[in-house]
N, C-alpha and C. Protein backbone atom coordinates (compact mmCIF):
# COMPACT_ATOMS: atom_id res chain seq x y z
N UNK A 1 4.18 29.69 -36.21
CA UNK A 1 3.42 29.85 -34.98
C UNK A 1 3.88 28.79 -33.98
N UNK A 2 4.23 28.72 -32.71
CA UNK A 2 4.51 28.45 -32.09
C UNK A 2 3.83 28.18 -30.56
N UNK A 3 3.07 26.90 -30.12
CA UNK A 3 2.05 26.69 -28.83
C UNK A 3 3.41 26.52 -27.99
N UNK A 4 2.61 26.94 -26.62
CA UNK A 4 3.10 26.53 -25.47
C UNK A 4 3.39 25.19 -25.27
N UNK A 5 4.68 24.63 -24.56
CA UNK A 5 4.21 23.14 -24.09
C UNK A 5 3.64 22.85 -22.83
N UNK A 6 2.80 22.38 -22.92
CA UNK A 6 2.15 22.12 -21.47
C UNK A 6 2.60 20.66 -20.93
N UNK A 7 3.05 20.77 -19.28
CA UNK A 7 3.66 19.46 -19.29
C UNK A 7 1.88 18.59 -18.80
N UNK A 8 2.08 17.45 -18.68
CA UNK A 8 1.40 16.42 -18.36
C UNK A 8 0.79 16.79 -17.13
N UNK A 9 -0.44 17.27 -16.78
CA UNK A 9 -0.84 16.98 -15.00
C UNK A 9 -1.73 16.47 -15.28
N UNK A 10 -2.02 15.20 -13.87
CA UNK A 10 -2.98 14.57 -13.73
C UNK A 10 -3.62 14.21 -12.35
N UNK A 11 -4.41 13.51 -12.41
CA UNK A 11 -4.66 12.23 -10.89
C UNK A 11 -4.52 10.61 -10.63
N UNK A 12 -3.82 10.41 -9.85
CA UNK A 12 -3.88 9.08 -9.45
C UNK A 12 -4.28 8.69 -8.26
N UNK A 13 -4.92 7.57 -8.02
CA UNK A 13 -4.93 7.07 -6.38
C UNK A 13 -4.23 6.30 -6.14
N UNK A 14 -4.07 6.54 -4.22
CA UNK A 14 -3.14 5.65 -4.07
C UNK A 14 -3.24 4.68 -2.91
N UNK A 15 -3.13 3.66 -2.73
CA UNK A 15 -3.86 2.60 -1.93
C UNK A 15 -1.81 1.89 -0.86
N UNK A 16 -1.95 1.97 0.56
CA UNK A 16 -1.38 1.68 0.82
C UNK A 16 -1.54 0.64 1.57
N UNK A 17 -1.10 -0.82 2.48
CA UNK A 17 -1.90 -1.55 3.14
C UNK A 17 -2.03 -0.93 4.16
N UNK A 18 -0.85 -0.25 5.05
CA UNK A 18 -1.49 0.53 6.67
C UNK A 18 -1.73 2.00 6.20
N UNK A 19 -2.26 2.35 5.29
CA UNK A 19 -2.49 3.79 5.17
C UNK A 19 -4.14 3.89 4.24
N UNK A 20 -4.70 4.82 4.89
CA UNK A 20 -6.35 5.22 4.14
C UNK A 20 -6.05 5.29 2.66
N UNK A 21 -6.52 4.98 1.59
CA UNK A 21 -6.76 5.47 -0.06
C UNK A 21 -6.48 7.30 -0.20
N UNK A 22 -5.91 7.90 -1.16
CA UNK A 22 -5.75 9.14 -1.09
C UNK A 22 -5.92 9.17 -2.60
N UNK A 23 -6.81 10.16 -3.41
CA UNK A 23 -6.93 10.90 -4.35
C UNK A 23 -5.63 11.97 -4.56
N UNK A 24 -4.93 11.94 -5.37
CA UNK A 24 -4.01 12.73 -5.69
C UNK A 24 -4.00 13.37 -7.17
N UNK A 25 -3.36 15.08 -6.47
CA UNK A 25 -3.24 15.35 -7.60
C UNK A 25 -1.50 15.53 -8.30
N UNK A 26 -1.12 15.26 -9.49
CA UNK A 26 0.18 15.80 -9.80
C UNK A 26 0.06 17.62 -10.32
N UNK A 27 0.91 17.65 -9.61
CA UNK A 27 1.68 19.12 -10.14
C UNK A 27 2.40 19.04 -11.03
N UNK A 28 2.65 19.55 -12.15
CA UNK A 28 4.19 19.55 -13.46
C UNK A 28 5.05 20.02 -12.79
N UNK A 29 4.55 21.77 -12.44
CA UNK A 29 5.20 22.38 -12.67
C UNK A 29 6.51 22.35 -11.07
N UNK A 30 5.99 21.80 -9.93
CA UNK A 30 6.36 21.52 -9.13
C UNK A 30 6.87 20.01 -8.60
N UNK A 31 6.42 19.06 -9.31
CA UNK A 31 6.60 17.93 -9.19
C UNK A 31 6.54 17.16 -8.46
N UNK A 32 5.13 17.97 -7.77
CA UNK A 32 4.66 17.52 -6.50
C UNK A 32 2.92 16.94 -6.50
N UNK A 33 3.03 15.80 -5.03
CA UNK A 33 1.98 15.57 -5.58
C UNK A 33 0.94 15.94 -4.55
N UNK A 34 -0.15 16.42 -4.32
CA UNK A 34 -0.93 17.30 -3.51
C UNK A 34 -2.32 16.36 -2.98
N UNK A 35 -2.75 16.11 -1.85
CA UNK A 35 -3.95 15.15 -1.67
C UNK A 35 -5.12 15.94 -1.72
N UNK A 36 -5.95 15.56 -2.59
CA UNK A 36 -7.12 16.27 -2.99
C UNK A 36 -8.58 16.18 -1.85
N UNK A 37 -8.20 15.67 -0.68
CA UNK A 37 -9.43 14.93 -0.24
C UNK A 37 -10.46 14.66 -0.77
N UNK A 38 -10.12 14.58 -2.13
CA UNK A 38 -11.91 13.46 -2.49
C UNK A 38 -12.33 12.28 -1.78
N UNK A 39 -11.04 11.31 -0.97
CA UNK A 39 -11.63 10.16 -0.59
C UNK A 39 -11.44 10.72 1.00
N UNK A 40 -12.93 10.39 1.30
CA UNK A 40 -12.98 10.29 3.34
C UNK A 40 -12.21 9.33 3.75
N UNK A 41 -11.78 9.65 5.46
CA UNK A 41 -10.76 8.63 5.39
C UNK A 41 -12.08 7.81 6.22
N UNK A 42 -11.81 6.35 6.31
CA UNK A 42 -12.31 5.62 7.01
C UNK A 42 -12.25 5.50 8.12
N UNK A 43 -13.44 6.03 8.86
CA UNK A 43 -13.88 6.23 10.89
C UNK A 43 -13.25 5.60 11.06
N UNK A 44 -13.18 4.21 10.97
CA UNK A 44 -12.53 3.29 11.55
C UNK A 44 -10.71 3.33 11.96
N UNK A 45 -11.14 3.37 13.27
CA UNK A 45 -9.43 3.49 13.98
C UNK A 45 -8.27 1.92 13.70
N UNK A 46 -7.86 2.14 13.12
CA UNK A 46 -6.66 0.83 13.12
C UNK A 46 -5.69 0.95 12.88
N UNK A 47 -5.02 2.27 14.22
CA UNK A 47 -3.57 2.03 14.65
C UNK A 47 -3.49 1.23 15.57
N UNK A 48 -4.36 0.64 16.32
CA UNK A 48 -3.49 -0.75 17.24
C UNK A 48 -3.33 -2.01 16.18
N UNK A 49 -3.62 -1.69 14.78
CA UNK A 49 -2.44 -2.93 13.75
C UNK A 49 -1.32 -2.45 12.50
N UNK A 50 -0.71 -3.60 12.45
CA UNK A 50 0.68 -2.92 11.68
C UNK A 50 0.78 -3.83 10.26
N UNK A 51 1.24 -3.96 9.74
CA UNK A 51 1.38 -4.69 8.22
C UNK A 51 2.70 -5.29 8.55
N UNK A 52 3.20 -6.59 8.70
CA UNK A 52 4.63 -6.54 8.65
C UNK A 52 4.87 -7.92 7.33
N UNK A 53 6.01 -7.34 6.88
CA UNK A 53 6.49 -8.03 5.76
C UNK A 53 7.44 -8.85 5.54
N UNK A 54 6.90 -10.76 5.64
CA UNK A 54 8.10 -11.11 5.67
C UNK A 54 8.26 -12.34 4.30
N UNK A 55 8.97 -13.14 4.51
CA UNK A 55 9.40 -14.21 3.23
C UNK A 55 9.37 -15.42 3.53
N UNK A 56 8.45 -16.52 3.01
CA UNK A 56 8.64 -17.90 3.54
C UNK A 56 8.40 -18.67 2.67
N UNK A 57 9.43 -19.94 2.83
CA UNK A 57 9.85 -20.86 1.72
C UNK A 57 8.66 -21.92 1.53
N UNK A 58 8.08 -21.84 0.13
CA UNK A 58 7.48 -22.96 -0.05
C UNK A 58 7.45 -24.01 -0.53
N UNK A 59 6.50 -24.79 -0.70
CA UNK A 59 6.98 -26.66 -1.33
C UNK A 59 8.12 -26.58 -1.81
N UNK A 60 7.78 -25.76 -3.15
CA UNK A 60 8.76 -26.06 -3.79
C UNK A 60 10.19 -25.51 -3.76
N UNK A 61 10.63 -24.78 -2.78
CA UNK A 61 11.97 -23.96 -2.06
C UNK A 61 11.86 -22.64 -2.80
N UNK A 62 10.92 -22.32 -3.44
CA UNK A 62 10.84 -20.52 -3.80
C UNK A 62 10.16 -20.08 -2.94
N UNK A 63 11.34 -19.04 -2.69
CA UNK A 63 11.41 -17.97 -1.46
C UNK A 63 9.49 -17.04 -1.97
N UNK A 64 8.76 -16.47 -1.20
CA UNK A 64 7.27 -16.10 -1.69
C UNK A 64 7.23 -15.06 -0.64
N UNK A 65 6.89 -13.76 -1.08
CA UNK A 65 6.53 -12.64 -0.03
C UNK A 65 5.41 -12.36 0.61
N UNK A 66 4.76 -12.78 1.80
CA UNK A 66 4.19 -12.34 2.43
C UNK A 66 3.64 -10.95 3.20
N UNK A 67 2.49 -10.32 3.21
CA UNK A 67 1.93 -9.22 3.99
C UNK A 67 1.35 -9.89 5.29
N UNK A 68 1.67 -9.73 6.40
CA UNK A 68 0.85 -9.82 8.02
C UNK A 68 0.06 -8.75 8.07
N UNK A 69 -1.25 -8.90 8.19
CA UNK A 69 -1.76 -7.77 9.33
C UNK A 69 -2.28 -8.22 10.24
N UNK A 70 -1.72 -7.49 11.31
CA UNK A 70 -1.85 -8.15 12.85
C UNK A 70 -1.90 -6.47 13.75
N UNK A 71 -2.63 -7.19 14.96
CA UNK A 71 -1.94 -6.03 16.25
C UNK A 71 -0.57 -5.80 16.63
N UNK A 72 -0.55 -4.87 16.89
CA UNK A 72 0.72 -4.24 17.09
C UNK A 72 1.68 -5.06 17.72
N UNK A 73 2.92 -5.47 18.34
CA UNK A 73 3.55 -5.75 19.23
C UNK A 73 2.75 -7.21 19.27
N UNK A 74 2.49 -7.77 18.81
CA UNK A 74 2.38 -9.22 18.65
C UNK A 74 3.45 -10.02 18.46
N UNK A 75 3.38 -10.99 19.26
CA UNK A 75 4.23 -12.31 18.99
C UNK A 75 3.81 -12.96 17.92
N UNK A 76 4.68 -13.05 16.78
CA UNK A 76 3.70 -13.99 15.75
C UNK A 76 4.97 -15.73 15.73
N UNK A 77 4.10 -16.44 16.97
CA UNK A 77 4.69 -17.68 17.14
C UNK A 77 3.69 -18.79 16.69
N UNK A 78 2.56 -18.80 16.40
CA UNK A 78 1.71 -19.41 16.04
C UNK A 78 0.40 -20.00 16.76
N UNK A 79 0.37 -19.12 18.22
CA UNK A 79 -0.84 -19.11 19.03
C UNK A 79 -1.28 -17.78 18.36
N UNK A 80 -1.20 -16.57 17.55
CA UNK A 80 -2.41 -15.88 18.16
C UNK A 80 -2.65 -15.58 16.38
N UNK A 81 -3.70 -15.54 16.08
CA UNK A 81 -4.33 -15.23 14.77
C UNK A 81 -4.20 -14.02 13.83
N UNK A 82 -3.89 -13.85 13.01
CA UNK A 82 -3.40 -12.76 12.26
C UNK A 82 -4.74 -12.01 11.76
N UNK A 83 -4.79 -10.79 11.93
CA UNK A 83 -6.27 -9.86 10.81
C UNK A 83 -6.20 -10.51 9.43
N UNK A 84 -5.14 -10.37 8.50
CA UNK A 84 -5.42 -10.91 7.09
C UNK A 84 -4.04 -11.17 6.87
N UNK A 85 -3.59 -12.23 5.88
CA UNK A 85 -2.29 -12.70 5.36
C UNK A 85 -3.10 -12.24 3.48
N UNK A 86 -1.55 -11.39 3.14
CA UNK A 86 -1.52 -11.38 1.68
C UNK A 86 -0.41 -11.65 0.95
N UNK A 87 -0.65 -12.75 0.11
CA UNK A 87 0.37 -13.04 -0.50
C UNK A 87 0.90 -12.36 -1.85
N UNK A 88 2.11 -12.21 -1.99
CA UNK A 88 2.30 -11.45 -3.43
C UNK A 88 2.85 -12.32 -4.42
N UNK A 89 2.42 -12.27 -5.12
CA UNK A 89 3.12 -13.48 -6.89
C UNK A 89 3.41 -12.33 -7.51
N UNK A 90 5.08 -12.83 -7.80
CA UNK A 90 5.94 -11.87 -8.43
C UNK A 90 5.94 -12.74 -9.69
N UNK A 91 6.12 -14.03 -9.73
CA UNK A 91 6.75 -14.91 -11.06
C UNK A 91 5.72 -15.14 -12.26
N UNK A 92 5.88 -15.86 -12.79
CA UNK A 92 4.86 -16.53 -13.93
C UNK A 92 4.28 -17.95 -13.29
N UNK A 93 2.97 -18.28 -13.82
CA UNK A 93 2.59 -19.31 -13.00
C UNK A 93 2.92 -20.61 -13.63
């Protein structure tokens, strides 16, 4: 006797920093992945800010990746205040 194989489908979410949370579904058989709208997007308008991603050396000379979120078209010279700084730890501590 012999079953069908069924491939793997599932859901994941997915969280981007300039993009709303999205419920997703996978397809097998297409290998695609489809947004389920389970999650509302948030009223809140914030395309006048952008995420920008850069690298700056610390104490100890390891290079450390930084997230900006700021308004758009900002000068980031060190007069005007950023929405949120996120830092990423790639290494072991």
């Amino acid at each position: 006797m012999s079953l069908p194989i069924r491939k793997w489908q599932g859901y994941l979410q997915a969280r981007v920093v300039d993009k709303p949370p999205q419920a997703l579904q996978y397809e097998p058989h297409s290998g695609k992945t489809i947004d389920t709208k389970l999650i509302q997007p948030n009223p809140a308008d914030f395309s006048r800010y952008e995420a920008r991603e850069v690298v700056y050396r610390s104490a100890d000379g390891t290079m450390v990746p930084l997230s900006i979120i700021c308004p758009r078209n900002i000068e980031l010279n060190g007069t005007h205040q950023p929405f949120s700084l996120v830092t990423e730890h790639t290494g072991s501590p």
